[in-house]
PDB file of N, CA and C in Angstrom:
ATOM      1  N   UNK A   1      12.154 -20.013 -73.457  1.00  0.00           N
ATOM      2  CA  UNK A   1      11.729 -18.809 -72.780  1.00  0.00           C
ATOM      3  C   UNK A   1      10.257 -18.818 -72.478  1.00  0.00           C
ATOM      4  N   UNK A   2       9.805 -19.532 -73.332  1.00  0.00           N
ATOM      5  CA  UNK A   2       8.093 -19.722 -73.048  1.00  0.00           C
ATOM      6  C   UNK A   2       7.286 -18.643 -73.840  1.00  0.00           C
ATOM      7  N   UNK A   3       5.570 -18.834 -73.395  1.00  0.00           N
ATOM      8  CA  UNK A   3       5.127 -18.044 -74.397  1.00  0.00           C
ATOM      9  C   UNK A   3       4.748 -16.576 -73.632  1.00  0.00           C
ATOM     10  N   UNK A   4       4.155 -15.524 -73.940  1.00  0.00           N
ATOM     11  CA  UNK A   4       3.390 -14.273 -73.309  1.00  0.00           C
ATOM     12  C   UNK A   4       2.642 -14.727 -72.414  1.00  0.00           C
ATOM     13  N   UNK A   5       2.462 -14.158 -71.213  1.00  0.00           N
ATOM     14  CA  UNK A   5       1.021 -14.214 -70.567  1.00  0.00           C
ATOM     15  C   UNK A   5       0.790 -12.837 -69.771  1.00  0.00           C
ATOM     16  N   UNK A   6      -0.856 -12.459 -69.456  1.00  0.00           N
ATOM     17  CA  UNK A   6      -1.021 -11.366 -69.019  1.00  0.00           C
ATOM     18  C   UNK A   6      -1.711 -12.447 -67.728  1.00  0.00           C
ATOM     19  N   UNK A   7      -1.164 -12.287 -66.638  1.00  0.00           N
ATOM     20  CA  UNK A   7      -1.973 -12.874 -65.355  1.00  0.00           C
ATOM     21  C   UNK A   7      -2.708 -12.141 -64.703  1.00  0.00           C
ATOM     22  N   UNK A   8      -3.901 -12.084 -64.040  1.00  0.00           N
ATOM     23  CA  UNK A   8      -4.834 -11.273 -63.241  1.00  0.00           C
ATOM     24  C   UNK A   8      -4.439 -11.064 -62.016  1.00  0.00           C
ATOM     25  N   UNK A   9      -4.285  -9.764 -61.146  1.00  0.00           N
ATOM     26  CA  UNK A   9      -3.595  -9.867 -59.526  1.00  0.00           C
ATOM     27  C   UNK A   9      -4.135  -9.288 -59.282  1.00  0.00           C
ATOM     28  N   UNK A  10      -5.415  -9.034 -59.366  1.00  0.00           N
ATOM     29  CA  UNK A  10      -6.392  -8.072 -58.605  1.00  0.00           C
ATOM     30  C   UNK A  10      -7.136  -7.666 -59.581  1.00  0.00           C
ATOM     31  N   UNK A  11      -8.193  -6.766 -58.958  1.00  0.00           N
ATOM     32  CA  UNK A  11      -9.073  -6.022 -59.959  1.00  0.00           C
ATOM     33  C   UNK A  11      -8.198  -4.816 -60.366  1.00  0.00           C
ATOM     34  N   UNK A  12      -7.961  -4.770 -62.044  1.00  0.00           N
ATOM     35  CA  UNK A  12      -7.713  -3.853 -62.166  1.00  0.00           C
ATOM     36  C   UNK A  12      -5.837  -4.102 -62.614  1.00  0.00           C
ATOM     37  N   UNK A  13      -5.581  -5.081 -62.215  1.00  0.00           N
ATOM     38  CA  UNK A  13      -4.179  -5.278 -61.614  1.00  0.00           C
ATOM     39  C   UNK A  13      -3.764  -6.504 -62.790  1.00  0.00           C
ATOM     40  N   UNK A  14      -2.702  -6.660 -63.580  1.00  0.00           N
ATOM     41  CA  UNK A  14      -2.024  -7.962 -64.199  1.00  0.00           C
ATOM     42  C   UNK A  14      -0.567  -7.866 -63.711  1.00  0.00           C
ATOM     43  N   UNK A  15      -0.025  -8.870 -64.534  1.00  0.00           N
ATOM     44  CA  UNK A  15       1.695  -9.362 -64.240  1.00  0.00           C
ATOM     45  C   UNK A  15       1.620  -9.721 -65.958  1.00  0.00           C
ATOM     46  N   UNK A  16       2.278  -9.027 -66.343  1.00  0.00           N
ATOM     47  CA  UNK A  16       3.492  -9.402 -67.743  1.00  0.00           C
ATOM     48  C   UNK A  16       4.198 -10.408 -67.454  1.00  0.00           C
ATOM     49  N   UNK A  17       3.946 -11.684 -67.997  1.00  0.00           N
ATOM     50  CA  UNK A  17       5.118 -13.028 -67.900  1.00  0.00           C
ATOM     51  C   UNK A  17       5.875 -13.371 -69.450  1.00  0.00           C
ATOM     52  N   UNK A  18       7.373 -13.481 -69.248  1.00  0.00           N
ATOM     53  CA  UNK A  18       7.600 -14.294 -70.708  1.00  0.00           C
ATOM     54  C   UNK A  18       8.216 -12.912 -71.867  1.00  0.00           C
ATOM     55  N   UNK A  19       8.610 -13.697 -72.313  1.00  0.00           N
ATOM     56  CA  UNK A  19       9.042 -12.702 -73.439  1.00  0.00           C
ATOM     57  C   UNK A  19       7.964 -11.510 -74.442  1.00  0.00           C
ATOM     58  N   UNK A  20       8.397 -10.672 -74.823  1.00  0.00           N
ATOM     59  CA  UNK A  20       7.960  -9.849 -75.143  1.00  0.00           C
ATOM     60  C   UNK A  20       8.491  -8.971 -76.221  1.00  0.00           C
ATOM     61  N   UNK A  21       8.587  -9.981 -77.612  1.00  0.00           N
ATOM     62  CA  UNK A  21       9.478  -9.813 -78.780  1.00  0.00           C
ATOM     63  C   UNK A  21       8.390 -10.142 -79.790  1.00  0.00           C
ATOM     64  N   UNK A  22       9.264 -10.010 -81.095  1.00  0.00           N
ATOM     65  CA  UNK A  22       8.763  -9.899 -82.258  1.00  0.00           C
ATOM     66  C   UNK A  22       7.624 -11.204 -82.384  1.00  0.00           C
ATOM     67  N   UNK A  23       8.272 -12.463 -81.923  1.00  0.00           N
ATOM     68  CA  UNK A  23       7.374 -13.881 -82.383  1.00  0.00           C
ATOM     69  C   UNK A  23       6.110 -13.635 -81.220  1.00  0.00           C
ATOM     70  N   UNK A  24       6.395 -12.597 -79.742  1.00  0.00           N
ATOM     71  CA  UNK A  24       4.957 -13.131 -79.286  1.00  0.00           C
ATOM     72  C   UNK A  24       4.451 -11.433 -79.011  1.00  0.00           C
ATOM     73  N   UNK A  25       4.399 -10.832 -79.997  1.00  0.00           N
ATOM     74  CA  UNK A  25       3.890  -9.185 -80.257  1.00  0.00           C
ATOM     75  C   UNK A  25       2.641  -9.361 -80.246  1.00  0.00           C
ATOM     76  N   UNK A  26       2.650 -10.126 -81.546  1.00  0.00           N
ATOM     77  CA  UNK A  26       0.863 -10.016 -81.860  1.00  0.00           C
ATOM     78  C   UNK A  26      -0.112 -10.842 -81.153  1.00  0.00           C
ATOM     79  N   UNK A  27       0.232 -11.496 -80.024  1.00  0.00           N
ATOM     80  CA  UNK A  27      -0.943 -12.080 -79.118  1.00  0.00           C
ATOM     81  C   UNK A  27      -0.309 -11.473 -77.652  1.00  0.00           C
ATOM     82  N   UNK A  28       0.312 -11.062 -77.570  1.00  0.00           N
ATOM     83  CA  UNK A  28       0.877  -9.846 -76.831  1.00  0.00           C
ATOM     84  C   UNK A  28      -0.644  -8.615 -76.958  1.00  0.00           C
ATOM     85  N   UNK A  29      -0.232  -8.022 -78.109  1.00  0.00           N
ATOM     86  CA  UNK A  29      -1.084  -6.677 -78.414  1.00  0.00           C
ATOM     87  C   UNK A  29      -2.960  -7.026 -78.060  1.00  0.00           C
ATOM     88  N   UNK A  30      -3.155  -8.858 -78.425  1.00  0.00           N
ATOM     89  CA  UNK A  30      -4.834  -8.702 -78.506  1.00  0.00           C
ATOM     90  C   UNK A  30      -5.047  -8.902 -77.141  1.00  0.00           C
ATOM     91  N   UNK A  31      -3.817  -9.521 -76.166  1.00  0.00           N
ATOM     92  CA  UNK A  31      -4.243  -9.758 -74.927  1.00  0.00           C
ATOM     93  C   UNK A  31      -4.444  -8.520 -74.276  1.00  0.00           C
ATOM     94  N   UNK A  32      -3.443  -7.393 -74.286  1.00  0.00           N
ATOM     95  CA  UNK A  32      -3.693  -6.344 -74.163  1.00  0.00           C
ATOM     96  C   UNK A  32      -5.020  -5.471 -74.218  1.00  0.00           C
ATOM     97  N   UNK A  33      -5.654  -6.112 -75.163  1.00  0.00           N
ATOM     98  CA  UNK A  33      -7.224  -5.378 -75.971  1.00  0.00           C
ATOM     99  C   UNK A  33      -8.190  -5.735 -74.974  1.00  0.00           C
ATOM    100  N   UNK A  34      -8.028  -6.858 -74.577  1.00  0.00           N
ATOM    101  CA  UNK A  34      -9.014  -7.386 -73.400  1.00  0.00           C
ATOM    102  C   UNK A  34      -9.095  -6.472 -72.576  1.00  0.00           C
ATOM    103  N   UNK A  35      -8.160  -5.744 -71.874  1.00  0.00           N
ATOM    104  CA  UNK A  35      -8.052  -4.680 -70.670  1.00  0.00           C
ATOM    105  C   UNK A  35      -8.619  -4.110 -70.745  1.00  0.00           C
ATOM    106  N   UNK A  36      -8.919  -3.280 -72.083  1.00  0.00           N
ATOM    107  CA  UNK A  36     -10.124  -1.832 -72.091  1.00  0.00           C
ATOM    108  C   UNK A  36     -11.333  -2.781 -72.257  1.00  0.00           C
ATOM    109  N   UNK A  37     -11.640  -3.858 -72.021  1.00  0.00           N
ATOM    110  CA  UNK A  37     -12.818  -4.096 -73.046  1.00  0.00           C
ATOM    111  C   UNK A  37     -14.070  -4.026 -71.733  1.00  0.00           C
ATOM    112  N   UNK A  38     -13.840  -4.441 -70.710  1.00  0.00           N
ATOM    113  CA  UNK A  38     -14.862  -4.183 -69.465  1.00  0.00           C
ATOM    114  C   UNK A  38     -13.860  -3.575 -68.309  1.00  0.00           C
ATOM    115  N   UNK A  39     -15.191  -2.504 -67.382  1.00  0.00           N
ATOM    116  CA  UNK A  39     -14.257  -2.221 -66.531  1.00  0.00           C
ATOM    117  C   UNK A  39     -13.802  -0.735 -66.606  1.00  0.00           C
ATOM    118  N   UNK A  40     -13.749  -0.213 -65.533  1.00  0.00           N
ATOM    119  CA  UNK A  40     -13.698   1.101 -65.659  1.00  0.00           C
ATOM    120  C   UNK A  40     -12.283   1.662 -64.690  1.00  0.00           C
ATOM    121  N   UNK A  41     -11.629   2.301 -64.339  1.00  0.00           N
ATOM    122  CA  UNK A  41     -10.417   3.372 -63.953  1.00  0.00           C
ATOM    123  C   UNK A  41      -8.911   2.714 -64.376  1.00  0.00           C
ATOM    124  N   UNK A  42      -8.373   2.867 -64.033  1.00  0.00           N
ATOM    125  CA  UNK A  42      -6.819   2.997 -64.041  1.00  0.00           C
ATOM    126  C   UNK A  42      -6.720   1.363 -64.404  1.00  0.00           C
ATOM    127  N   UNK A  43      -5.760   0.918 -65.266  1.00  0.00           N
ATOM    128  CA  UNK A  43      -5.363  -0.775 -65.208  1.00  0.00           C
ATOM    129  C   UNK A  43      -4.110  -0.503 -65.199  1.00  0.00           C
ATOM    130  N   UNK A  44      -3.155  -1.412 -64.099  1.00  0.00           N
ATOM    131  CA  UNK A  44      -1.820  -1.260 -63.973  1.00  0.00           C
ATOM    132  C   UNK A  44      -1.393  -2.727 -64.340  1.00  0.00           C
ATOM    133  N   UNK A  45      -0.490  -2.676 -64.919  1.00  0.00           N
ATOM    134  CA  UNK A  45       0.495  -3.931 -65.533  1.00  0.00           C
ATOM    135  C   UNK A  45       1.854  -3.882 -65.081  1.00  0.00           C
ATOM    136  N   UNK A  46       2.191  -5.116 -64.229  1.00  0.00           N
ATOM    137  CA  UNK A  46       3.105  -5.141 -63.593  1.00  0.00           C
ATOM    138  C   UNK A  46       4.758  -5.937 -64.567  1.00  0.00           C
ATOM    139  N   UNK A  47       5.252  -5.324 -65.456  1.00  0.00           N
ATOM    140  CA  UNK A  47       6.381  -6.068 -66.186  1.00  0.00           C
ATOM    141  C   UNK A  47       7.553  -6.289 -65.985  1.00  0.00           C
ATOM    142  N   UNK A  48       7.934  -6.689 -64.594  1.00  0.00           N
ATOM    143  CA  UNK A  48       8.816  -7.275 -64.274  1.00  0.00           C
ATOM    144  C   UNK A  48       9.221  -8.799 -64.533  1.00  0.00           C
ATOM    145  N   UNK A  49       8.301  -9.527 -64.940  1.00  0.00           N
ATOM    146  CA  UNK A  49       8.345 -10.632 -65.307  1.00  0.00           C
ATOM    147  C   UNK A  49       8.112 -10.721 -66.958  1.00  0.00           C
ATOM    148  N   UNK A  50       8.684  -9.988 -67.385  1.00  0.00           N
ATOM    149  CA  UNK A  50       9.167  -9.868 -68.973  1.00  0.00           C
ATOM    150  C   UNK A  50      10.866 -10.153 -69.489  1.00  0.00           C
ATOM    151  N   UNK A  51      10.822 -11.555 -69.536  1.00  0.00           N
ATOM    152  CA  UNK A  51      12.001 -11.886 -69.527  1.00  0.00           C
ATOM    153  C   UNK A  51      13.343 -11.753 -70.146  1.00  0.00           C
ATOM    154  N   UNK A  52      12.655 -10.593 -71.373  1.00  0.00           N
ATOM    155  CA  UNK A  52      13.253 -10.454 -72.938  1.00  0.00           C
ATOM    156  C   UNK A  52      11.998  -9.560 -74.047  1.00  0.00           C
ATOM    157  N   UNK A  53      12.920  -8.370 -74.295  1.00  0.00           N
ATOM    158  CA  UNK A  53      11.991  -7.873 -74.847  1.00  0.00           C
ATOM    159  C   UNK A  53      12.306  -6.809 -76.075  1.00  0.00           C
ATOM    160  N   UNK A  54      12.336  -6.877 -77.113  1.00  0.00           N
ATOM    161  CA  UNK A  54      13.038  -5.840 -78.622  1.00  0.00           C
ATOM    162  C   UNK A  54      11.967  -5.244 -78.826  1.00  0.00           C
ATOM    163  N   UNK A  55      12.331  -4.394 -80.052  1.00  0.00           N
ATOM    164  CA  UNK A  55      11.371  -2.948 -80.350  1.00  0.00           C
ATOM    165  C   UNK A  55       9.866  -3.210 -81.009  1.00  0.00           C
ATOM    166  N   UNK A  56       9.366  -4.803 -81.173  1.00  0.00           N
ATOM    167  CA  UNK A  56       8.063  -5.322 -81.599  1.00  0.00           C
ATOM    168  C   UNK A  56       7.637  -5.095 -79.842  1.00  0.00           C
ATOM    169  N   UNK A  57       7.911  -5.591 -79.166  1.00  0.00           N
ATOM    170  CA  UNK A  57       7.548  -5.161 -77.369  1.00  0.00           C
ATOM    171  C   UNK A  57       7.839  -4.056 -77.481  1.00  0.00           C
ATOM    172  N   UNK A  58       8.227  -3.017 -77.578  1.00  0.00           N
ATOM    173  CA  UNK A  58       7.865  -1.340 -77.192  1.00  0.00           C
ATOM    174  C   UNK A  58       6.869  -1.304 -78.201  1.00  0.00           C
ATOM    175  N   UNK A  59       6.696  -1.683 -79.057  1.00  0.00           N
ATOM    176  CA  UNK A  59       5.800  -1.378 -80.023  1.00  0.00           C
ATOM    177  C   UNK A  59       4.540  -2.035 -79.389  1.00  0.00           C
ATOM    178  N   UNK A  60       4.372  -3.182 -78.540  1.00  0.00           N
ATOM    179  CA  UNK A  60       3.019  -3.397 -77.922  1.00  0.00           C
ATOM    180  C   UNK A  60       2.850  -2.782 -76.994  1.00  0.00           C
ATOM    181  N   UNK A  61       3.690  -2.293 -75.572  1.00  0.00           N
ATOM    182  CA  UNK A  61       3.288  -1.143 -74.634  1.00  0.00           C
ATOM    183  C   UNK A  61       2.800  -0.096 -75.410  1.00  0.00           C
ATOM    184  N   UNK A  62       3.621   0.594 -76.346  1.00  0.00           N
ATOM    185  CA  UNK A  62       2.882   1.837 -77.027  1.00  0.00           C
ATOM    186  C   UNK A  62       1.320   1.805 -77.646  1.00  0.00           C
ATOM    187  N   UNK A  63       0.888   0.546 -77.958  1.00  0.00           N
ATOM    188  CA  UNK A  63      -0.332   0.346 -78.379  1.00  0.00           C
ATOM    189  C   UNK A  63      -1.217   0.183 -77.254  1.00  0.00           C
ATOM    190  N   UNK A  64      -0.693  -0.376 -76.409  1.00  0.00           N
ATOM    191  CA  UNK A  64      -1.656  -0.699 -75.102  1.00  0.00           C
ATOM    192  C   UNK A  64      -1.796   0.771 -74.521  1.00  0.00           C
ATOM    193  N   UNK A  65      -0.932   1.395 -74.631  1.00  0.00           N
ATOM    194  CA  UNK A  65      -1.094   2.689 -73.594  1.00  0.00           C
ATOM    195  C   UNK A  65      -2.297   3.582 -74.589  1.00  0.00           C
ATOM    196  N   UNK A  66      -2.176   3.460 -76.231  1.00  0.00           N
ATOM    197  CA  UNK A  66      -3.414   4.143 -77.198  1.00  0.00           C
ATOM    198  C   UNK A  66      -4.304   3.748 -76.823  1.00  0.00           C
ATOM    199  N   UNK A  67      -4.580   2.021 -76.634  1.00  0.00           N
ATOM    200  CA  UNK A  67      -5.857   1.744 -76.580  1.00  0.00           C
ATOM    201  C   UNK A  67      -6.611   2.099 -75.109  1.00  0.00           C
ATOM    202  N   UNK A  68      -5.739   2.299 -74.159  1.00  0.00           N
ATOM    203  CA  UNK A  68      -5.921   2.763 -72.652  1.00  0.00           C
ATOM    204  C   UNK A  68      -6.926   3.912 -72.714  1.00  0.00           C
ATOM    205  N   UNK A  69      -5.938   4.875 -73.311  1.00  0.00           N
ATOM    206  CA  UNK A  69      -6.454   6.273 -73.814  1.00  0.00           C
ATOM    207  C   UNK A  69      -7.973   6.910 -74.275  1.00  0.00           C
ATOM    208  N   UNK A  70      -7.773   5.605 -76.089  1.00  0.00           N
ATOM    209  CA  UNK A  70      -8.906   5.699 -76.585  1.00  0.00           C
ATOM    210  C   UNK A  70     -10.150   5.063 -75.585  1.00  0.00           C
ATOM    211  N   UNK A  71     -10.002   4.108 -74.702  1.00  0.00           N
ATOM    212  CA  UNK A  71     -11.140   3.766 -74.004  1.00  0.00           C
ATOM    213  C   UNK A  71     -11.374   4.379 -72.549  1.00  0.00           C
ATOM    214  N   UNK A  72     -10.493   5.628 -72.520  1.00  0.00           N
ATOM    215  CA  UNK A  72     -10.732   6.484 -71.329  1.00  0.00           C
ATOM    216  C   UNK A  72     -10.091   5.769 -70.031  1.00  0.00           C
ATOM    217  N   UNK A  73      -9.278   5.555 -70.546  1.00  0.00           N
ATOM    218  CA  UNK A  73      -8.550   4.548 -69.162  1.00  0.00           C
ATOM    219  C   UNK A  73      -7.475   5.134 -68.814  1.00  0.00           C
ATOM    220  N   UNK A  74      -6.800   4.866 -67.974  1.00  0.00           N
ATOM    221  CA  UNK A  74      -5.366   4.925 -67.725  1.00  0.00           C
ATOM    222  C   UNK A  74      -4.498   3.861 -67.351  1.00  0.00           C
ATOM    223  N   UNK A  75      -3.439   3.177 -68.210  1.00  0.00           N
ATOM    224  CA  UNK A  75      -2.403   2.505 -67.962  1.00  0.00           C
ATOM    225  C   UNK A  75      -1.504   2.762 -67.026  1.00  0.00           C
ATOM    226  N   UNK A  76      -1.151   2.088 -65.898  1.00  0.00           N
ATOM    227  CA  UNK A  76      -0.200   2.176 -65.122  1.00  0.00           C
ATOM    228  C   UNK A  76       0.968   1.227 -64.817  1.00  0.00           C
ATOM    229  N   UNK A  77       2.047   1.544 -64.235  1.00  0.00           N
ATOM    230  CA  UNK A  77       3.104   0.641 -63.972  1.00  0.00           C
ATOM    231  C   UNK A  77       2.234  -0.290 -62.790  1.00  0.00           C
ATOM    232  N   UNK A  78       2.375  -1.173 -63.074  1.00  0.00           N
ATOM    233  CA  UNK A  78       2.090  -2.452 -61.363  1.00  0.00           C
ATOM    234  C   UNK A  78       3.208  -2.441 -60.716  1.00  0.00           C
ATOM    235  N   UNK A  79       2.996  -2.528 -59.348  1.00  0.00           N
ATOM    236  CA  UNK A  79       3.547  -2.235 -58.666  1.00  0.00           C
ATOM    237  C   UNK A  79       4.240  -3.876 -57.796  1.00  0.00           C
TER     238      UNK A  79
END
């Protein structure tokens, strides 16, 4: 199935690739961390290319959307 990746499609803009389960959560969640870290309005993540995904993956969207929050951002669906 391969490993996680967050790909860049613009400013502002990624693609979710790859599974999105328990074994690739936790480099899942820090890639995620990168998003708030520079950069300012809305970041949309496009996860259609999430090939497989159990409740350790809802458990990293739910963190990504806190850390969105806490850094004054807003998470969006990509389109």
């Amino acid at each position: 199935m391969g490993e996680f990746r967050l790909v860049a499609a613009g400013a502002g803009r990624f693609r979710a690739d790859g599974p999105l389960t328990f074994a690739s959560a936790r480099g899942a969640r820090l890639l995620g961390e990168r998003l708030w870290g520079d950069g300012r309005g809305d970041v949309a993540v496009d996860c259609s290319g999430i090939g497989a995904a159990d409740s350790a993956g809802l458990a990293v969207l739910l963190d990504w959307l806190a850390g969105a929050r806490r850094a004054g951002r807003t998470l969006l669906r990509g389109v």
